[in-house]
PDB file of N, CA and C in Angstrom:
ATOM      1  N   UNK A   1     -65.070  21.532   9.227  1.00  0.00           N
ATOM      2  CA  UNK A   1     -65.514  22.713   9.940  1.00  0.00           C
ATOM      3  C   UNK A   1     -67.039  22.734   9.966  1.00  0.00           C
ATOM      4  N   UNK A   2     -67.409  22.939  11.010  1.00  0.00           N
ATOM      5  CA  UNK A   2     -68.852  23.225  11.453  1.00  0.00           C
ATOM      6  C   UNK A   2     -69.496  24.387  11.232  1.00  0.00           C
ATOM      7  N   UNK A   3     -70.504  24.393  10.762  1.00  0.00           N
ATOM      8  CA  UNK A   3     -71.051  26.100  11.187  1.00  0.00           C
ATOM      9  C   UNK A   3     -71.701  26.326  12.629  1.00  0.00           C
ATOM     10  N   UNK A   4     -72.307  27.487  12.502  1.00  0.00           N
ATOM     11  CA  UNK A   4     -72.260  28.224  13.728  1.00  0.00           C
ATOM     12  C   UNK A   4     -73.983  27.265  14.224  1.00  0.00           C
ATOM     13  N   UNK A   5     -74.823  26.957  13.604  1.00  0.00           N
ATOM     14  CA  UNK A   5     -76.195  26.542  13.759  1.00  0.00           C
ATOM     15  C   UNK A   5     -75.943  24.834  13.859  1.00  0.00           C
ATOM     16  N   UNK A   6     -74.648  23.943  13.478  1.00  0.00           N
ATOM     17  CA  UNK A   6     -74.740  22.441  13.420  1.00  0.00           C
ATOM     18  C   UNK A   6     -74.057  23.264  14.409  1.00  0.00           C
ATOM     19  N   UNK A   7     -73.169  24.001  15.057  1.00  0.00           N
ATOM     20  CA  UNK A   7     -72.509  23.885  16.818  1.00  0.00           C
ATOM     21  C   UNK A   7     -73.339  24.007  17.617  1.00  0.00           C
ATOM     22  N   UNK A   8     -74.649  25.298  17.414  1.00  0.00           N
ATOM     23  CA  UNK A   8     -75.480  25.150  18.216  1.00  0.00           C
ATOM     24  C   UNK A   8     -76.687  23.594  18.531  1.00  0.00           C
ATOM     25  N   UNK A   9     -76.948  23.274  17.851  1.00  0.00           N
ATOM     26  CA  UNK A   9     -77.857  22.054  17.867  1.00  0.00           C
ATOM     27  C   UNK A   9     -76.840  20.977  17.874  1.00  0.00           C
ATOM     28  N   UNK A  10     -75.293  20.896  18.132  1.00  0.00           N
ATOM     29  CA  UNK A  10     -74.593  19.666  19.096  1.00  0.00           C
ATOM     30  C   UNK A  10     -74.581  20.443  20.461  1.00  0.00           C
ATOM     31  N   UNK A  11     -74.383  21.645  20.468  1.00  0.00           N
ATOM     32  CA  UNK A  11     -74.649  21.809  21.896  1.00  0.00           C
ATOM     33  C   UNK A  11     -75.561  21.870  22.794  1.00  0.00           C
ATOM     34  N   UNK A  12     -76.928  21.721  22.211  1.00  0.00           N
ATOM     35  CA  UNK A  12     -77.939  21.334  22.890  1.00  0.00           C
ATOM     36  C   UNK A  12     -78.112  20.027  22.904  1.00  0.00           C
ATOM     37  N   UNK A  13     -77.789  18.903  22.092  1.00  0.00           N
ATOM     38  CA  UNK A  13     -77.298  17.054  22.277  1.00  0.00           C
ATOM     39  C   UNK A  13     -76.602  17.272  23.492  1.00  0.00           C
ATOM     40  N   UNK A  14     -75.520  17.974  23.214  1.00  0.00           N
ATOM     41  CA  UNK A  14     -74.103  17.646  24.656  1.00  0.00           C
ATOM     42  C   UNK A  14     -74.829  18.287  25.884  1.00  0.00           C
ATOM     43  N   UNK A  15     -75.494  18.964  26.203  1.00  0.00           N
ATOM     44  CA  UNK A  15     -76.141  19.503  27.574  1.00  0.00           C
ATOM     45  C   UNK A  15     -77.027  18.274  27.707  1.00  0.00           C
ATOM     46  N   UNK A  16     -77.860  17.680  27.353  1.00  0.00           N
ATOM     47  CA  UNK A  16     -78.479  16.375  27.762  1.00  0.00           C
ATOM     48  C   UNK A  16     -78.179  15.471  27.998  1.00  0.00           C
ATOM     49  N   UNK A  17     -76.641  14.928  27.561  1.00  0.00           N
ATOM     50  CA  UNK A  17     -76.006  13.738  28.122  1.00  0.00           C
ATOM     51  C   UNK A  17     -75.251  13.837  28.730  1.00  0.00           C
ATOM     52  N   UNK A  18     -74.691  12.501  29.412  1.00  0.00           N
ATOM     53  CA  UNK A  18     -74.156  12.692  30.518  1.00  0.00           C
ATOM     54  C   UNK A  18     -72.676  12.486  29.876  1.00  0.00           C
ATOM     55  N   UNK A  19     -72.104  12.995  31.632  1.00  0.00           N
ATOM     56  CA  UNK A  19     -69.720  12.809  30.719  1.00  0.00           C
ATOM     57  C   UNK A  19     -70.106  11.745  30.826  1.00  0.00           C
ATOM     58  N   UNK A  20     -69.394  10.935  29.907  1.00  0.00           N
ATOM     59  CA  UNK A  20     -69.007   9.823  30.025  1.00  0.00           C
ATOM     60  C   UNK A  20     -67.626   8.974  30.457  1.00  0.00           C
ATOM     61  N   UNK A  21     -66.402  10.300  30.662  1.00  0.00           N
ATOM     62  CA  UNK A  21     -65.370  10.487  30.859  1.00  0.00           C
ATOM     63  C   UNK A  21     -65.024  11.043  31.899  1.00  0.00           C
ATOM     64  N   UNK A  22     -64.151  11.028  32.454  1.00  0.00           N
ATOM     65  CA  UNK A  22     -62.972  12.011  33.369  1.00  0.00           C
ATOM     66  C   UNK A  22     -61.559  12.651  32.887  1.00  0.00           C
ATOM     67  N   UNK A  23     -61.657  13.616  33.204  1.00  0.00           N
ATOM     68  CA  UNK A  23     -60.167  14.149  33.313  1.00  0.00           C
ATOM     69  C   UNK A  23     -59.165  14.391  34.117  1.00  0.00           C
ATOM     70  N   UNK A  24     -58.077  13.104  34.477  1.00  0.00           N
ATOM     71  CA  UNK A  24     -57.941  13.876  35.919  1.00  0.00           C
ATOM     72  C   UNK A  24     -56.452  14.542  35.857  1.00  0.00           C
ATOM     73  N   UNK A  25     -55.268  13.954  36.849  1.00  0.00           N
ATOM     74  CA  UNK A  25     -54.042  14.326  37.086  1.00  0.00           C
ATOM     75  C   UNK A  25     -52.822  13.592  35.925  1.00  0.00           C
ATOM     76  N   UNK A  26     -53.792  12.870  35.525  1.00  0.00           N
ATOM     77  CA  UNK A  26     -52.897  12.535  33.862  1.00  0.00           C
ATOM     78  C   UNK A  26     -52.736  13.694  33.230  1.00  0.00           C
ATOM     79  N   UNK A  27     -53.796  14.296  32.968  1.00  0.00           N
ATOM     80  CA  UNK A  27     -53.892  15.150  32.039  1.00  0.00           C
ATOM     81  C   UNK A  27     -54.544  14.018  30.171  1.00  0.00           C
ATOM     82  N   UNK A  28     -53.752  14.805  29.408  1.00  0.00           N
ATOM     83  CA  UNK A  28     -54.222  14.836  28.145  1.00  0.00           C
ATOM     84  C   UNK A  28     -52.936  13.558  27.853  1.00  0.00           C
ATOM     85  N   UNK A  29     -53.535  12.228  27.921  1.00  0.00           N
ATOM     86  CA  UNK A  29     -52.237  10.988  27.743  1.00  0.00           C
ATOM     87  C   UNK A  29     -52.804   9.983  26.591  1.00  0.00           C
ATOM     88  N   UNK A  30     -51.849   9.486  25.792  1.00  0.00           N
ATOM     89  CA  UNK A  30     -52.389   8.842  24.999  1.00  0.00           C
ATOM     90  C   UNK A  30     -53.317   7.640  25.182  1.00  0.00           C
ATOM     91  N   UNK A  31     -53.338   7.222  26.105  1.00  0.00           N
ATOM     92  CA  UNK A  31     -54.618   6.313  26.886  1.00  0.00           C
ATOM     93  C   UNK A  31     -55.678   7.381  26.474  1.00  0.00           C
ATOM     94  N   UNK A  32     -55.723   8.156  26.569  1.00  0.00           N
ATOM     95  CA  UNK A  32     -57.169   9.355  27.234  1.00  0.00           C
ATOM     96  C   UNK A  32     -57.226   9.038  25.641  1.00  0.00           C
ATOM     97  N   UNK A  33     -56.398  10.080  24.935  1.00  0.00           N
ATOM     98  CA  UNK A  33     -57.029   9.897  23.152  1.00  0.00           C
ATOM     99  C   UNK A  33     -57.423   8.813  22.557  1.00  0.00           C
ATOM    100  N   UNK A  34     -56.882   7.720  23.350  1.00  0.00           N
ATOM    101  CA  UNK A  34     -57.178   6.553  22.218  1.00  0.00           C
ATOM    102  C   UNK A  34     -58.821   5.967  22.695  1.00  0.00           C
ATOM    103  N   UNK A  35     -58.889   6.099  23.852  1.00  0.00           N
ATOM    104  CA  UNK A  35     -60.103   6.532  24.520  1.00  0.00           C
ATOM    105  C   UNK A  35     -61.298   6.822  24.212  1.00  0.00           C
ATOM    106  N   UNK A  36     -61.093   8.270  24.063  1.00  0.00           N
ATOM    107  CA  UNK A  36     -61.978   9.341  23.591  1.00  0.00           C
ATOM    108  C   UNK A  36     -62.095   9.084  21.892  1.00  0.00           C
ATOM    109  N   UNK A  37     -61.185   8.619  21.232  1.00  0.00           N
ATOM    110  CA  UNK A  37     -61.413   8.611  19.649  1.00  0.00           C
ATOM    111  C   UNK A  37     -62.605   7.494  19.590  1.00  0.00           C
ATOM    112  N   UNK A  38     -62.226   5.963  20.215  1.00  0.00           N
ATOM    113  CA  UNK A  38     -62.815   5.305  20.417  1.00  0.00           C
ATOM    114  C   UNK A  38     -64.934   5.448  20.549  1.00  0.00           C
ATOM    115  N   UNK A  39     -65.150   6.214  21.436  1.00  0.00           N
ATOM    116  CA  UNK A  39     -65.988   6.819  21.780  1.00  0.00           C
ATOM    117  C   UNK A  39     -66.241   7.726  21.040  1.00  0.00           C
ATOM    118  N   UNK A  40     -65.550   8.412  20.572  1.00  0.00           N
ATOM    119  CA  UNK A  40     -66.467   9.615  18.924  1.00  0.00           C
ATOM    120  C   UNK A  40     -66.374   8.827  17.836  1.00  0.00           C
ATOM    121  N   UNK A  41     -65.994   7.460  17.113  1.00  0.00           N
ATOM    122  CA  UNK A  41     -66.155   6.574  16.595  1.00  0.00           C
ATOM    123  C   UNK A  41     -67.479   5.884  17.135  1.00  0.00           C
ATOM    124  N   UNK A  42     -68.028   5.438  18.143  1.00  0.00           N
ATOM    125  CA  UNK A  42     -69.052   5.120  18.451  1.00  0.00           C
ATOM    126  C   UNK A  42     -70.149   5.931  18.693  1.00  0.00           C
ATOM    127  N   UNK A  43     -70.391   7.355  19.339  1.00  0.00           N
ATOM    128  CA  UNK A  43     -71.122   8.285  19.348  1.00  0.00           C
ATOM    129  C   UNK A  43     -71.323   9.065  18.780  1.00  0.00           C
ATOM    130  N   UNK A  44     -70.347   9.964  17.924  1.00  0.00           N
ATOM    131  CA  UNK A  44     -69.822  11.133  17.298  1.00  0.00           C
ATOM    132  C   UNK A  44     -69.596  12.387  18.435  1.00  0.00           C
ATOM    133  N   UNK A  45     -70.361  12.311  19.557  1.00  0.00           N
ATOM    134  CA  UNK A  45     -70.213  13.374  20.266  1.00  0.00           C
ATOM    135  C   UNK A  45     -70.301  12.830  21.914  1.00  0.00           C
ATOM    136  N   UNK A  46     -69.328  13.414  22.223  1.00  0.00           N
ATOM    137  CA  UNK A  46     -68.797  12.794  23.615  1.00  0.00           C
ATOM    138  C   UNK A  46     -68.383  14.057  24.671  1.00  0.00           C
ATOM    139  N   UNK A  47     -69.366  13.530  25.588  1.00  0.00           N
ATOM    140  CA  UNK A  47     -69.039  14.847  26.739  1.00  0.00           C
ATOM    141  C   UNK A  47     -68.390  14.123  27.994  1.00  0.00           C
ATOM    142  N   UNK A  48     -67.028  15.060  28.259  1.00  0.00           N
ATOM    143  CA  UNK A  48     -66.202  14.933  29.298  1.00  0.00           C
ATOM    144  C   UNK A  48     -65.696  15.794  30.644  1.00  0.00           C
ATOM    145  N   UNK A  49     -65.518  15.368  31.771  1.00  0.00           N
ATOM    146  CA  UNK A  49     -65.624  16.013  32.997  1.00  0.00           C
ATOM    147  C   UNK A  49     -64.190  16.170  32.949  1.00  0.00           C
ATOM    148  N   UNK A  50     -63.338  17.399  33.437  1.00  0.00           N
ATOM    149  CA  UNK A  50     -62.046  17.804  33.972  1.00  0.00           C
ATOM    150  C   UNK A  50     -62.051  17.783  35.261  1.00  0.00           C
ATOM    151  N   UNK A  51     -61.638  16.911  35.980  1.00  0.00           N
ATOM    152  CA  UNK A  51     -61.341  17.091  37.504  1.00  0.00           C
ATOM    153  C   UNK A  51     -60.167  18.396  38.077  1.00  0.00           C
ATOM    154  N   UNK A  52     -60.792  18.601  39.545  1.00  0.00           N
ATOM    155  CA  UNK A  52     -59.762  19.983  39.845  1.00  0.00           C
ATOM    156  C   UNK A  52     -58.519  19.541  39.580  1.00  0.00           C
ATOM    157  N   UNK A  53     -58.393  18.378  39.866  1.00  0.00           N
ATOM    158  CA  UNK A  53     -56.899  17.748  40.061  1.00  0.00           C
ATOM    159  C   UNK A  53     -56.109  17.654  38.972  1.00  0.00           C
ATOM    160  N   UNK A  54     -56.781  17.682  37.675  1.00  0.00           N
ATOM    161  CA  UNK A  54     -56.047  18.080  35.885  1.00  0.00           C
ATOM    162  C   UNK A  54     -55.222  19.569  35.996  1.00  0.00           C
ATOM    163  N   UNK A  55     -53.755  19.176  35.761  1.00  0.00           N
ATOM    164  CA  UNK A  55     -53.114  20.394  35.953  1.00  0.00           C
ATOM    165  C   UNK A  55     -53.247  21.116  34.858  1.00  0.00           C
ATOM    166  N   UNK A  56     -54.148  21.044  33.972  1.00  0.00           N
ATOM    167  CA  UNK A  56     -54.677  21.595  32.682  1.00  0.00           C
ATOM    168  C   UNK A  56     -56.214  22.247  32.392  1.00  0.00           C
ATOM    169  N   UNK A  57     -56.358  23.436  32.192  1.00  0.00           N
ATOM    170  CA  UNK A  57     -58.169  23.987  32.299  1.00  0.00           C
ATOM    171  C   UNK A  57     -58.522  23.251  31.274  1.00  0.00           C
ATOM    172  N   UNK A  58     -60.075  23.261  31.366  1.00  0.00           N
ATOM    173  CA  UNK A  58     -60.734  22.579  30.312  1.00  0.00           C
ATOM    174  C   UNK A  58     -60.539  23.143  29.104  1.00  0.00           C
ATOM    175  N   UNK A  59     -60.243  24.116  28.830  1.00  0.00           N
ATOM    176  CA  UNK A  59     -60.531  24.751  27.523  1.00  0.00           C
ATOM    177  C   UNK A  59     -58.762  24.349  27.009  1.00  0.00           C
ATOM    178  N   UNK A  60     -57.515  24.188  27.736  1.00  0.00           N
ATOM    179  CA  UNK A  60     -56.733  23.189  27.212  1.00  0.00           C
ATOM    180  C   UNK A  60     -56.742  21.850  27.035  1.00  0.00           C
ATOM    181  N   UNK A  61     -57.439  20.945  27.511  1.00  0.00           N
ATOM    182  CA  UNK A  61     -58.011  20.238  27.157  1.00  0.00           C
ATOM    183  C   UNK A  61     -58.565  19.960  26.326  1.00  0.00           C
ATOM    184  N   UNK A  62     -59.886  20.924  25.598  1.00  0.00           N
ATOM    185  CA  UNK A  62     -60.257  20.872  24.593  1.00  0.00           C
ATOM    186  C   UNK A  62     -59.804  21.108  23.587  1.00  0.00           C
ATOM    187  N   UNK A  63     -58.707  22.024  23.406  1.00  0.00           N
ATOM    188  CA  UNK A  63     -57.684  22.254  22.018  1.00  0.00           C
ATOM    189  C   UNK A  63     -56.788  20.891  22.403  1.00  0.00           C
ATOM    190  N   UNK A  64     -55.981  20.496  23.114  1.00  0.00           N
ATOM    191  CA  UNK A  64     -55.590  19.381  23.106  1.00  0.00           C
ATOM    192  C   UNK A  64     -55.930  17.974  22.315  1.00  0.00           C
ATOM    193  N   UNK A  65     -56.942  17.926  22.446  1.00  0.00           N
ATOM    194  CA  UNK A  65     -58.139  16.699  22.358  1.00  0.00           C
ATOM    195  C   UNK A  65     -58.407  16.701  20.834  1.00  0.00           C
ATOM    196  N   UNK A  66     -59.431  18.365  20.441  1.00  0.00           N
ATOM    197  CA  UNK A  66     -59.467  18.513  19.118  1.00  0.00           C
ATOM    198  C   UNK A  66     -58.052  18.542  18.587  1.00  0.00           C
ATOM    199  N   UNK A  67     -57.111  19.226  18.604  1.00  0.00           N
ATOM    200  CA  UNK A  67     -55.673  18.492  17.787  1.00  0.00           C
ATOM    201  C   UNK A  67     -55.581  17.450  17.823  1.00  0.00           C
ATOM    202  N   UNK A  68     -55.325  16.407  18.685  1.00  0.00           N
ATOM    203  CA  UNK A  68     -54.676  15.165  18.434  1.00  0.00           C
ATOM    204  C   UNK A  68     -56.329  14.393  17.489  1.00  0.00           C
ATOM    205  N   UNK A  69     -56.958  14.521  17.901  1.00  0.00           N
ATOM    206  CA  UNK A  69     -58.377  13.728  17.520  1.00  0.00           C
ATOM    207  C   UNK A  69     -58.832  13.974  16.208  1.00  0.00           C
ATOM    208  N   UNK A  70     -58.802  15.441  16.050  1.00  0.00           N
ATOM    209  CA  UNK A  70     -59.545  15.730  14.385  1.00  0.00           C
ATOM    210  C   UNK A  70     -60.660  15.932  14.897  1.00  0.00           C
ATOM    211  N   UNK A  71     -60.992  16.102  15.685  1.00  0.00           N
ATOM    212  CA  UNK A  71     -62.568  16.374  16.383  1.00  0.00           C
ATOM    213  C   UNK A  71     -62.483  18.270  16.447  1.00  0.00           C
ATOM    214  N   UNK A  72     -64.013  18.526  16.838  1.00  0.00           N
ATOM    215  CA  UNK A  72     -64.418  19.804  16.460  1.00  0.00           C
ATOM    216  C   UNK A  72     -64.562  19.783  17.961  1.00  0.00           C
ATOM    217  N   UNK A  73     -64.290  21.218  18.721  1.00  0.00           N
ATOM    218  CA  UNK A  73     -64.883  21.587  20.448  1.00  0.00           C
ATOM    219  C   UNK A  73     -66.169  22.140  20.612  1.00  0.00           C
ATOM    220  N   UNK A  74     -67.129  21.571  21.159  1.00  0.00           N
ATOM    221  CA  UNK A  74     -68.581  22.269  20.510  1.00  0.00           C
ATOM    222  C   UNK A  74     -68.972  23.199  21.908  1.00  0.00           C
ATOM    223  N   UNK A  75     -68.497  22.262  22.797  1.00  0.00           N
ATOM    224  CA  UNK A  75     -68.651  23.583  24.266  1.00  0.00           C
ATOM    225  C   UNK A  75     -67.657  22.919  25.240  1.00  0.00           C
ATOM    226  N   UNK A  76     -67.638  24.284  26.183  1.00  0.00           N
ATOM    227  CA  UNK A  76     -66.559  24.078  27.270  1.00  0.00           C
ATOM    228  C   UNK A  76     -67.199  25.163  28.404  1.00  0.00           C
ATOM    229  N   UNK A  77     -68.165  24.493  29.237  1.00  0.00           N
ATOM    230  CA  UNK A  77     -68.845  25.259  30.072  1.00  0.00           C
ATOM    231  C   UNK A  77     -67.923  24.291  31.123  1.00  0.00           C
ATOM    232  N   UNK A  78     -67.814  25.696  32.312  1.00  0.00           N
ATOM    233  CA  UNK A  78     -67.227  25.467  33.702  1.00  0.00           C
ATOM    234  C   UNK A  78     -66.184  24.051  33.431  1.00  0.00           C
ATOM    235  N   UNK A  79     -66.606  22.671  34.035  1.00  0.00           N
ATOM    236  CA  UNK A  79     -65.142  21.711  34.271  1.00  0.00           C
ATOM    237  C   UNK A  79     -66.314  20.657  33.033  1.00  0.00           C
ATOM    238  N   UNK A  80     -66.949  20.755  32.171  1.00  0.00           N
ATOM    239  CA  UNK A  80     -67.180  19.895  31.699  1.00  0.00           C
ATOM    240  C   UNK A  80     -67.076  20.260  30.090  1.00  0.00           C
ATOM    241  N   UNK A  81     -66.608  19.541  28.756  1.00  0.00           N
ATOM    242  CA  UNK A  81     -66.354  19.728  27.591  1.00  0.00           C
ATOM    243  C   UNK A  81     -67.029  19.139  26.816  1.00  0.00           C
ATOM    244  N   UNK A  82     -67.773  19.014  25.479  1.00  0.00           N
ATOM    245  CA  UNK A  82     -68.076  18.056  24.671  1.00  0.00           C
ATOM    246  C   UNK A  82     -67.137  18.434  23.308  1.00  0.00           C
ATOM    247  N   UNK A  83     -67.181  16.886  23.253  1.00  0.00           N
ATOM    248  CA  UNK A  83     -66.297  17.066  21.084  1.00  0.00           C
ATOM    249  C   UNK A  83     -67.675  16.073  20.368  1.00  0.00           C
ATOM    250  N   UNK A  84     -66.930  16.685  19.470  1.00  0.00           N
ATOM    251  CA  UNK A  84     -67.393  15.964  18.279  1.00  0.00           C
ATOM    252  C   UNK A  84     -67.086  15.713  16.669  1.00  0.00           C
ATOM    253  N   UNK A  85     -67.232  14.608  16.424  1.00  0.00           N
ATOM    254  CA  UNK A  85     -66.113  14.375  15.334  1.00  0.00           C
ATOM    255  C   UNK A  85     -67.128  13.006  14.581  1.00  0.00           C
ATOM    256  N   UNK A  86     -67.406  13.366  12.731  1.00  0.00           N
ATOM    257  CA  UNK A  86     -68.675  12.158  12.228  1.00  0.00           C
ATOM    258  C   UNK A  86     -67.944  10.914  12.225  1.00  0.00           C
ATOM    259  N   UNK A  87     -68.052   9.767  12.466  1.00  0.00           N
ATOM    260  CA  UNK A  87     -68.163   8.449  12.723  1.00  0.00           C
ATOM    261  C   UNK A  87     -67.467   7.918  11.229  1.00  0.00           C
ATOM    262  N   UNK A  88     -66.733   7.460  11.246  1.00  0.00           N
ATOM    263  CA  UNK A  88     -66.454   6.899   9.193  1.00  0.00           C
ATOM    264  C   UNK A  88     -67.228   5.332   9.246  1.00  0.00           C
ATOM    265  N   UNK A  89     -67.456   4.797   9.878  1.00  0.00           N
ATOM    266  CA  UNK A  89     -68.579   3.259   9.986  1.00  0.00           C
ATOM    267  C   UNK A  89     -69.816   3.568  10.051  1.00  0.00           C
ATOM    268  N   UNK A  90     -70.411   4.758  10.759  1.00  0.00           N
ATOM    269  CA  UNK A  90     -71.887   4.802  10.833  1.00  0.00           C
ATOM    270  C   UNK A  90     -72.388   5.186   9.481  1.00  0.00           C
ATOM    271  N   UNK A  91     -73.736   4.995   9.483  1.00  0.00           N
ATOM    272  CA  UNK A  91     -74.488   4.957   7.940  1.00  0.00           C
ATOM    273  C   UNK A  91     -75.635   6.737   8.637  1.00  0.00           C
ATOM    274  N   UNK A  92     -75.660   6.465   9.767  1.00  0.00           N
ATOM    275  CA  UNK A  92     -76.769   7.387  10.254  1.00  0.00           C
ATOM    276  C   UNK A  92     -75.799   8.990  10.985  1.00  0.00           C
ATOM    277  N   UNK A  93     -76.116   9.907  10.250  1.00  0.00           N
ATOM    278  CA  UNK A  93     -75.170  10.804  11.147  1.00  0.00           C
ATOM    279  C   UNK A  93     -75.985  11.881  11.855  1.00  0.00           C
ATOM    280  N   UNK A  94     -75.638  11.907  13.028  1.00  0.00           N
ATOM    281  CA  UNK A  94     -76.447  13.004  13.916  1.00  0.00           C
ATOM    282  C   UNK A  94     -76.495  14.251  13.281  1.00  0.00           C
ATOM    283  N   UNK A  95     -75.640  14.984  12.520  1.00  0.00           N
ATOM    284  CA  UNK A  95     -75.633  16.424  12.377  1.00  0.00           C
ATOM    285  C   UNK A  95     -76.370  16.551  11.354  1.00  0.00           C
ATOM    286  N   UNK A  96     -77.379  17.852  11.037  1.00  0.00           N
ATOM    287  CA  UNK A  96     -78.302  17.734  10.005  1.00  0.00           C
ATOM    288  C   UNK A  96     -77.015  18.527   8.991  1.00  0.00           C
ATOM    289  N   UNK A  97     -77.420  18.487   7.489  1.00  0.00           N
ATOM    290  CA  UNK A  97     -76.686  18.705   6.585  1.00  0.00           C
ATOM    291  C   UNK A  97     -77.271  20.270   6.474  1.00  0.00           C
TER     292      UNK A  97
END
């Protein structure tokens, strides 16, 4: 669990980068998680686009994602989401202690 000041300062990281993802008419499929884990294993924090065509809102998506993942939802503005979840290989971790 995060506090309220490490959510704010990932959510100012996640507004500067770009999705690196899509969401579309799959929805939430185990391709997508294995995916996305992949990528918060390499980044810790990963921002993703929901297309109109996801028969799912972003903000299901994002509980989706954080359940299956173990990842934390740090924002869910309009069709775009970021997670984030610390790295168990990296030595360097983005979030200040």
């Amino acid at each position: 669990m995060i506090t309220s000041k490490q959510r704010a300062y990932l959510r100012g990281l996640g507004a500067s980068c770009p999705a690196i993802m899509q969401v579309g008419k799959g929805g939430v499929s185990e391709n997508l998680i294995k995916t996305v884990s992949d990528a918060l294993e390499a980044r810790e924090i990963v921002k993703l686009s929901v297309l109109e065509n996801c028969g799912e809102s972003p903000r299901e998506v994002l509980d989706k994602l954080c359940e299956a993942l173990g990842a934390e939802g740090v924002a869910c503005v309009g069709k775009k989401i970021v997670l984030y979840r610390e790295s168990t290989d990296k030595k360097t971790i983005i979030l200040p202690r």
